[in-house]
PDB file of N, CA and C in Angstrom:
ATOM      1  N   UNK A   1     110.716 150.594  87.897  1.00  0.00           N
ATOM      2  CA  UNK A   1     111.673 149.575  87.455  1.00  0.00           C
ATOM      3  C   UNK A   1     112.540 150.160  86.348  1.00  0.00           C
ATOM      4  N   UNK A   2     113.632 150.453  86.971  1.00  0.00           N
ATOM      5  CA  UNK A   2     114.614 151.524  85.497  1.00  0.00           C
ATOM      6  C   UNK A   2     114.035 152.354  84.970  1.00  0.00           C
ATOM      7  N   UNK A   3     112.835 152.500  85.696  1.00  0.00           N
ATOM      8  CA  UNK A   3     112.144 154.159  84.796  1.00  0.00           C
ATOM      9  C   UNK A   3     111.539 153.627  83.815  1.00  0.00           C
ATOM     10  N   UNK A   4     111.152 152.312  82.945  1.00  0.00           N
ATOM     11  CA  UNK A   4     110.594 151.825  82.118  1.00  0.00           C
ATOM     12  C   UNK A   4     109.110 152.271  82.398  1.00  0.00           C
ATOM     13  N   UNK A   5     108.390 152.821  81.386  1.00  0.00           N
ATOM     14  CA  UNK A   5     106.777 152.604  81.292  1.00  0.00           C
ATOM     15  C   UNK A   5     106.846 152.082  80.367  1.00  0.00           C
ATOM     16  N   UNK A   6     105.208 152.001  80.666  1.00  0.00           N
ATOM     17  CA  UNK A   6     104.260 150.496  79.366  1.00  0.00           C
ATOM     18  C   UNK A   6     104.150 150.959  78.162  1.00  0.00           C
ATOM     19  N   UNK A   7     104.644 151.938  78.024  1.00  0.00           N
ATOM     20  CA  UNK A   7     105.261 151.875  76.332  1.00  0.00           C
ATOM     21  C   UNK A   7     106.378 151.741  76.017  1.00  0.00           C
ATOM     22  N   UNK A   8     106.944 151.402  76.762  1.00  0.00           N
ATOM     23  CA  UNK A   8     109.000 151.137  76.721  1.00  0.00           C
ATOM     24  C   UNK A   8     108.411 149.626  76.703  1.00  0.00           C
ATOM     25  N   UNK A   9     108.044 148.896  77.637  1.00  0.00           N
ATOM     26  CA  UNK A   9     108.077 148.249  77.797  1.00  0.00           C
ATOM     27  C   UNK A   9     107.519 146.988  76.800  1.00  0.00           C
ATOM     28  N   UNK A  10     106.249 147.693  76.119  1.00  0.00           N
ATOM     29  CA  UNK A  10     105.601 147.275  74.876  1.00  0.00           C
ATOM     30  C   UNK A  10     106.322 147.575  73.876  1.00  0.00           C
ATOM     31  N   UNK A  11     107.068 148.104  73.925  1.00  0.00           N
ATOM     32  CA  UNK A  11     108.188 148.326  72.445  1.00  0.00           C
ATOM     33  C   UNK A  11     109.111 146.855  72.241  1.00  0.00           C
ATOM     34  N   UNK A  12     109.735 147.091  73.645  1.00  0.00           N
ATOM     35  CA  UNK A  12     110.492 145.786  73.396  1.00  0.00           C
ATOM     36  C   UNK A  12     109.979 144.492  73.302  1.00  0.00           C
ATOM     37  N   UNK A  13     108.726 144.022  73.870  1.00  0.00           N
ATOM     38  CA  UNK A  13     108.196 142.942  73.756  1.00  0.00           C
ATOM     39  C   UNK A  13     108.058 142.790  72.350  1.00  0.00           C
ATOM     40  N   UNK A  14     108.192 143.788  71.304  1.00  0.00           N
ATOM     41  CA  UNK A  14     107.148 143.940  69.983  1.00  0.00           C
ATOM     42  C   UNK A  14     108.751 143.648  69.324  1.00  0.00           C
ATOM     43  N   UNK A  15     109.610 144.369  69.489  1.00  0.00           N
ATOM     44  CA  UNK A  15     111.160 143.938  69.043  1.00  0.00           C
ATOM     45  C   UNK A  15     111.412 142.371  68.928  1.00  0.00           C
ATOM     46  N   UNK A  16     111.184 142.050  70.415  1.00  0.00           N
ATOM     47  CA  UNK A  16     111.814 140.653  70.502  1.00  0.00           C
ATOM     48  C   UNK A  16     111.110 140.081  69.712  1.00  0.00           C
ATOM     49  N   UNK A  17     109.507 139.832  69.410  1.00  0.00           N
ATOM     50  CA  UNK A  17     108.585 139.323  68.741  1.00  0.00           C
ATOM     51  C   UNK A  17     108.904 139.528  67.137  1.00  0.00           C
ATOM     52  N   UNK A  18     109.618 140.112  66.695  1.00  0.00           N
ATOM     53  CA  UNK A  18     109.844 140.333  65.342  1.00  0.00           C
ATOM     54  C   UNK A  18     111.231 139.877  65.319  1.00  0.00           C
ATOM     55  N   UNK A  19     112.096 139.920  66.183  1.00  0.00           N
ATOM     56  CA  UNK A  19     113.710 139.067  66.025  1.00  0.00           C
ATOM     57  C   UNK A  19     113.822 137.763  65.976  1.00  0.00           C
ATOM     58  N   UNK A  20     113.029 137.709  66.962  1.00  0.00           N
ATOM     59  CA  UNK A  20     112.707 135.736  67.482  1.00  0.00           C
ATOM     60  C   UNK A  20     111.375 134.963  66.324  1.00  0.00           C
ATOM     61  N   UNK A  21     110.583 135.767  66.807  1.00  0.00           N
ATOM     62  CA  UNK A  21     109.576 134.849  65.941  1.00  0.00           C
ATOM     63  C   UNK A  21     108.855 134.373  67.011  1.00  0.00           C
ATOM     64  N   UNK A  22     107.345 134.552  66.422  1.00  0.00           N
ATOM     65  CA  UNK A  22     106.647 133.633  67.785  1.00  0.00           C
ATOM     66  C   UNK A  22     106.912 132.521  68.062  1.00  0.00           C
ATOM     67  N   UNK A  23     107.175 131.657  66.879  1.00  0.00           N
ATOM     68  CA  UNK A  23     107.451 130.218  67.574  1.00  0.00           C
ATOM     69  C   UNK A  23     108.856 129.765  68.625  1.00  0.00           C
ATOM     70  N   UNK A  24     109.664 131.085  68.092  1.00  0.00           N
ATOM     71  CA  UNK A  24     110.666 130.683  69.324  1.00  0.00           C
ATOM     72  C   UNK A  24     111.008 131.421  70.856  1.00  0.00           C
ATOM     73  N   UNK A  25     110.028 132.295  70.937  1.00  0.00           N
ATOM     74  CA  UNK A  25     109.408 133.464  72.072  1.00  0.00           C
ATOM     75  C   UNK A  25     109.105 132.088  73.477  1.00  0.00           C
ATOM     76  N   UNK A  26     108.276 131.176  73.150  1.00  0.00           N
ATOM     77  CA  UNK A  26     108.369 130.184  74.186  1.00  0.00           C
ATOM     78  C   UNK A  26     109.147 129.341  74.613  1.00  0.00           C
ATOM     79  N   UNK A  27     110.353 129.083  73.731  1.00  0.00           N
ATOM     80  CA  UNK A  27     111.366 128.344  73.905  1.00  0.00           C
ATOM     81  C   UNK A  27     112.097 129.249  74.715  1.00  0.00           C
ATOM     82  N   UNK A  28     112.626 130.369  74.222  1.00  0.00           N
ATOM     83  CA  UNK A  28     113.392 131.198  75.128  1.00  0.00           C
ATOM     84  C   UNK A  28     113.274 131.563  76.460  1.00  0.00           C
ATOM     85  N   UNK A  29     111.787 131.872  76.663  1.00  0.00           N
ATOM     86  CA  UNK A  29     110.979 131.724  78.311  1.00  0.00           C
ATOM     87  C   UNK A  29     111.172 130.910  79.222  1.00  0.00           C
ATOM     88  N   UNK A  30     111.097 129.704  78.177  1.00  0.00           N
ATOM     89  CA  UNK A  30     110.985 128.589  78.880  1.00  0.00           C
ATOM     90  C   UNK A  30     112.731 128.308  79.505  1.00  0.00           C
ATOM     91  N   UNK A  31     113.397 128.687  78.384  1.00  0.00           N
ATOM     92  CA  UNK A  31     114.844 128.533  79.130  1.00  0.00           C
ATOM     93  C   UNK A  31     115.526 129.327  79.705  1.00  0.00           C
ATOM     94  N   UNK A  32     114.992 130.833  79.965  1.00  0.00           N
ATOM     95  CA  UNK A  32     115.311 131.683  80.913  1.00  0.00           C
ATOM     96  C   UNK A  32     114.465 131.198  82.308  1.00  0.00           C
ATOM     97  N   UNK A  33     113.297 130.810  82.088  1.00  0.00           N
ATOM     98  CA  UNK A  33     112.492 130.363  83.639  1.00  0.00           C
ATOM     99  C   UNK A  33     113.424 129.107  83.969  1.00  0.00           C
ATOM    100  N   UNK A  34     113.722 128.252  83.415  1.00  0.00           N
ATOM    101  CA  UNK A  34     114.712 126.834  83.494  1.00  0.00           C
ATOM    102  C   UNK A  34     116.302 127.593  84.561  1.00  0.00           C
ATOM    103  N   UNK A  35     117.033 128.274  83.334  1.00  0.00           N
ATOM    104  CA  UNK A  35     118.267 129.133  83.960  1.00  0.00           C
ATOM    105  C   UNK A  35     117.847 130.087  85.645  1.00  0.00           C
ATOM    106  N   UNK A  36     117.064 130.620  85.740  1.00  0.00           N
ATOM    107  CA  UNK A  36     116.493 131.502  86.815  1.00  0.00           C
ATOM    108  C   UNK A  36     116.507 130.425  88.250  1.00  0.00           C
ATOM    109  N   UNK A  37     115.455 129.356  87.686  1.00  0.00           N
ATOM    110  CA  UNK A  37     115.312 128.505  88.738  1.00  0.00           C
ATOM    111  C   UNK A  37     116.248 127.232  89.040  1.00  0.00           C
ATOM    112  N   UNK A  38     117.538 127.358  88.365  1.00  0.00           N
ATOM    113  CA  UNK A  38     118.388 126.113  88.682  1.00  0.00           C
ATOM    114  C   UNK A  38     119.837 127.517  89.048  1.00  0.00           C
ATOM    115  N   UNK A  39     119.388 128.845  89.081  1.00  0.00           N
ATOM    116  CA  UNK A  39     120.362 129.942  89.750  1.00  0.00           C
ATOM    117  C   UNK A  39     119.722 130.131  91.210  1.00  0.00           C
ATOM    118  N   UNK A  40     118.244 130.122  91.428  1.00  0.00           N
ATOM    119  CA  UNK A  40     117.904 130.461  93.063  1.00  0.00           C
ATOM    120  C   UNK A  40     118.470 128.849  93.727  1.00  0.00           C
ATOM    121  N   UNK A  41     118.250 128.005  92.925  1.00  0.00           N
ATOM    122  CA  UNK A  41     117.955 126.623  93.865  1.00  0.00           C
ATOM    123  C   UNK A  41     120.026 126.762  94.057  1.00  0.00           C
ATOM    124  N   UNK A  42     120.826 126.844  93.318  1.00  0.00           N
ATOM    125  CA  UNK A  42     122.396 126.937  93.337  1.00  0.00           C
ATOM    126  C   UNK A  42     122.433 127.668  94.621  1.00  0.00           C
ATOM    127  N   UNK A  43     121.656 129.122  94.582  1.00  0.00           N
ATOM    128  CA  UNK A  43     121.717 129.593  95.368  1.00  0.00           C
ATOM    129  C   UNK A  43     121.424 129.205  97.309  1.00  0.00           C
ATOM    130  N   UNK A  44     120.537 128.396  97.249  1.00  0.00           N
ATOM    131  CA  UNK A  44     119.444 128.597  98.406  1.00  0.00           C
ATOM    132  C   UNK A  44     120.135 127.088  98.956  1.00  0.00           C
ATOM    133  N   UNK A  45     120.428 126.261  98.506  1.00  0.00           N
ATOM    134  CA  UNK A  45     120.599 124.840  98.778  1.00  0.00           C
ATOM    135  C   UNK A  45     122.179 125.001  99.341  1.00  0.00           C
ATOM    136  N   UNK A  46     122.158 124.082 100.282  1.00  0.00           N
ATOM    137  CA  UNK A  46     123.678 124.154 100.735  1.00  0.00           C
ATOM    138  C   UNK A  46     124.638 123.118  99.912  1.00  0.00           C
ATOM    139  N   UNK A  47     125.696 123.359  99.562  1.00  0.00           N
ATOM    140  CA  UNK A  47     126.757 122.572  98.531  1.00  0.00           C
ATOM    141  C   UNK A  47     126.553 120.904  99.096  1.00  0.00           C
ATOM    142  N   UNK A  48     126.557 120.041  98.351  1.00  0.00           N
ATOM    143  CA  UNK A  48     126.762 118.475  98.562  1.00  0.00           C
ATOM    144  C   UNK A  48     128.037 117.657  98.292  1.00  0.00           C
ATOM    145  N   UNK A  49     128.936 117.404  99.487  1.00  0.00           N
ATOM    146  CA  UNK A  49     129.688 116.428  99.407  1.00  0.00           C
ATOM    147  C   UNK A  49     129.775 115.167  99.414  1.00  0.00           C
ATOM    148  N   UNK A  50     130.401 114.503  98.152  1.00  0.00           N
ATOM    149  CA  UNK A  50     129.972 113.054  98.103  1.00  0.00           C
ATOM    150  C   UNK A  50     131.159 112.683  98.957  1.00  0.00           C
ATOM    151  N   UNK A  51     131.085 111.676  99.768  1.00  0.00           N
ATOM    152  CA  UNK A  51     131.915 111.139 100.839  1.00  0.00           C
ATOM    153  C   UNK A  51     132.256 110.120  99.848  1.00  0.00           C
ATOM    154  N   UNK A  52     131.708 109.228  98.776  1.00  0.00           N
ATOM    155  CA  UNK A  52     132.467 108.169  98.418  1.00  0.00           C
ATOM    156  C   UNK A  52     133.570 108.406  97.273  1.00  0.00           C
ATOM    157  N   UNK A  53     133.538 110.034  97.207  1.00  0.00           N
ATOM    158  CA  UNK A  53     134.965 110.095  95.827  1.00  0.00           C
ATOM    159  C   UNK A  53     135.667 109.862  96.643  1.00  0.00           C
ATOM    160  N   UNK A  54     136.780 109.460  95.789  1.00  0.00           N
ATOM    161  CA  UNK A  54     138.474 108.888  95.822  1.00  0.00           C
ATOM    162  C   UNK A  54     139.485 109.962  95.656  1.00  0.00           C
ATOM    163  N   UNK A  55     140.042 110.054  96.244  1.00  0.00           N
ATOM    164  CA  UNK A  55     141.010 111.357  96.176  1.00  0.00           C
ATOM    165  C   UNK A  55     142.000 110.853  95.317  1.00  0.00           C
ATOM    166  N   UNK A  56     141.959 112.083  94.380  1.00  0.00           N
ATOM    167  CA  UNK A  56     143.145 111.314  93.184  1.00  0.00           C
ATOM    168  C   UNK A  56     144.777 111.144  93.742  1.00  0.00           C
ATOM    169  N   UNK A  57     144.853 112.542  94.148  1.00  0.00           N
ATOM    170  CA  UNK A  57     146.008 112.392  95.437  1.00  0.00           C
ATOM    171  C   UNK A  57     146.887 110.867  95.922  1.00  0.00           C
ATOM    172  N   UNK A  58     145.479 110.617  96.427  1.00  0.00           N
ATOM    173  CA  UNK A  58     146.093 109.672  97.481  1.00  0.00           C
ATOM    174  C   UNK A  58     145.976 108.000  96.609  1.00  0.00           C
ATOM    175  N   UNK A  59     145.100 108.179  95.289  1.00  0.00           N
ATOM    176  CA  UNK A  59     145.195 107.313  94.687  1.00  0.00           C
ATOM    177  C   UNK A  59     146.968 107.115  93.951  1.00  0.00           C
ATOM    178  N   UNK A  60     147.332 108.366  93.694  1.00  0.00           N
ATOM    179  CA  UNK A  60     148.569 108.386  92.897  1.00  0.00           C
ATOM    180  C   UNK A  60     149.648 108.318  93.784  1.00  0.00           C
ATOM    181  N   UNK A  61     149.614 108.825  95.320  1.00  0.00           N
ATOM    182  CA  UNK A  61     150.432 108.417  96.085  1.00  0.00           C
ATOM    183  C   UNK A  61     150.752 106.911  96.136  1.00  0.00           C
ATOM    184  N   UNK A  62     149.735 105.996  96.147  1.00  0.00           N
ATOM    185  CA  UNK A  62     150.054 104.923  96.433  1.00  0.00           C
ATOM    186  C   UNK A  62     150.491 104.047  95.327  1.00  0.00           C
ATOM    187  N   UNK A  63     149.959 104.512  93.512  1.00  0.00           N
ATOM    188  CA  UNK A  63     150.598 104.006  92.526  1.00  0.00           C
ATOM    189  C   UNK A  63     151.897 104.080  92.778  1.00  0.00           C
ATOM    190  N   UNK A  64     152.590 105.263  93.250  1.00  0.00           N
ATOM    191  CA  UNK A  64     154.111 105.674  93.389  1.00  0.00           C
ATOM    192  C   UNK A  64     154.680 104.374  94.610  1.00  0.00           C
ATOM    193  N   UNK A  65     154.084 104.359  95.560  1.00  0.00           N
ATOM    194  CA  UNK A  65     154.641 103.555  96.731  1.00  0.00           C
ATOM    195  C   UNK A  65     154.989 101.563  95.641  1.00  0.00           C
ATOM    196  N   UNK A  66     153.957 101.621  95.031  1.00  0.00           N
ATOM    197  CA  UNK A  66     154.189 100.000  94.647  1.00  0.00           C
ATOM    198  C   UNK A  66     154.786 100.283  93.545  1.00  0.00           C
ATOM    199  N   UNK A  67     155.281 101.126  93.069  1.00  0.00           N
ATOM    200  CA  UNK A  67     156.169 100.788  91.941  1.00  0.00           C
ATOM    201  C   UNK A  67     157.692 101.053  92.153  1.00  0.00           C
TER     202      UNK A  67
END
């Protein structure tokens, strides 16, 4: 993986742990696992069209017609 070994790899864990702070090491996890899994599901799910919007278009076309 990028040529990283487990002492590269233990370095940086030990970095972040001294930048962040333990207490905010789980918050960050937690919102990279949050970001990750609302990027596969964007991904994997097919787009949703709501059939009941109003097309502004055709809303403003018709302001124009009655005035």
């Amino acid at each position: 993986m990028f040529g990283l070994g487990t002492h590269e790899i233990l370095l940086i864990l030990l970095l972040c742990l001294v930048v962040f702070g333990a207490k905010r090491l789980p918050e960050i996890g937690g919102g990279l696992g949050r970001a990750i899994r609302n990027f596969k599901s964007g991904v994997t799910e097919p787009d949703q069209i709501d059939l009941n919007a109003k097309d502004k278009k055709t809303e403003k076309s018709k302001e124009d017609e009655q005035a």
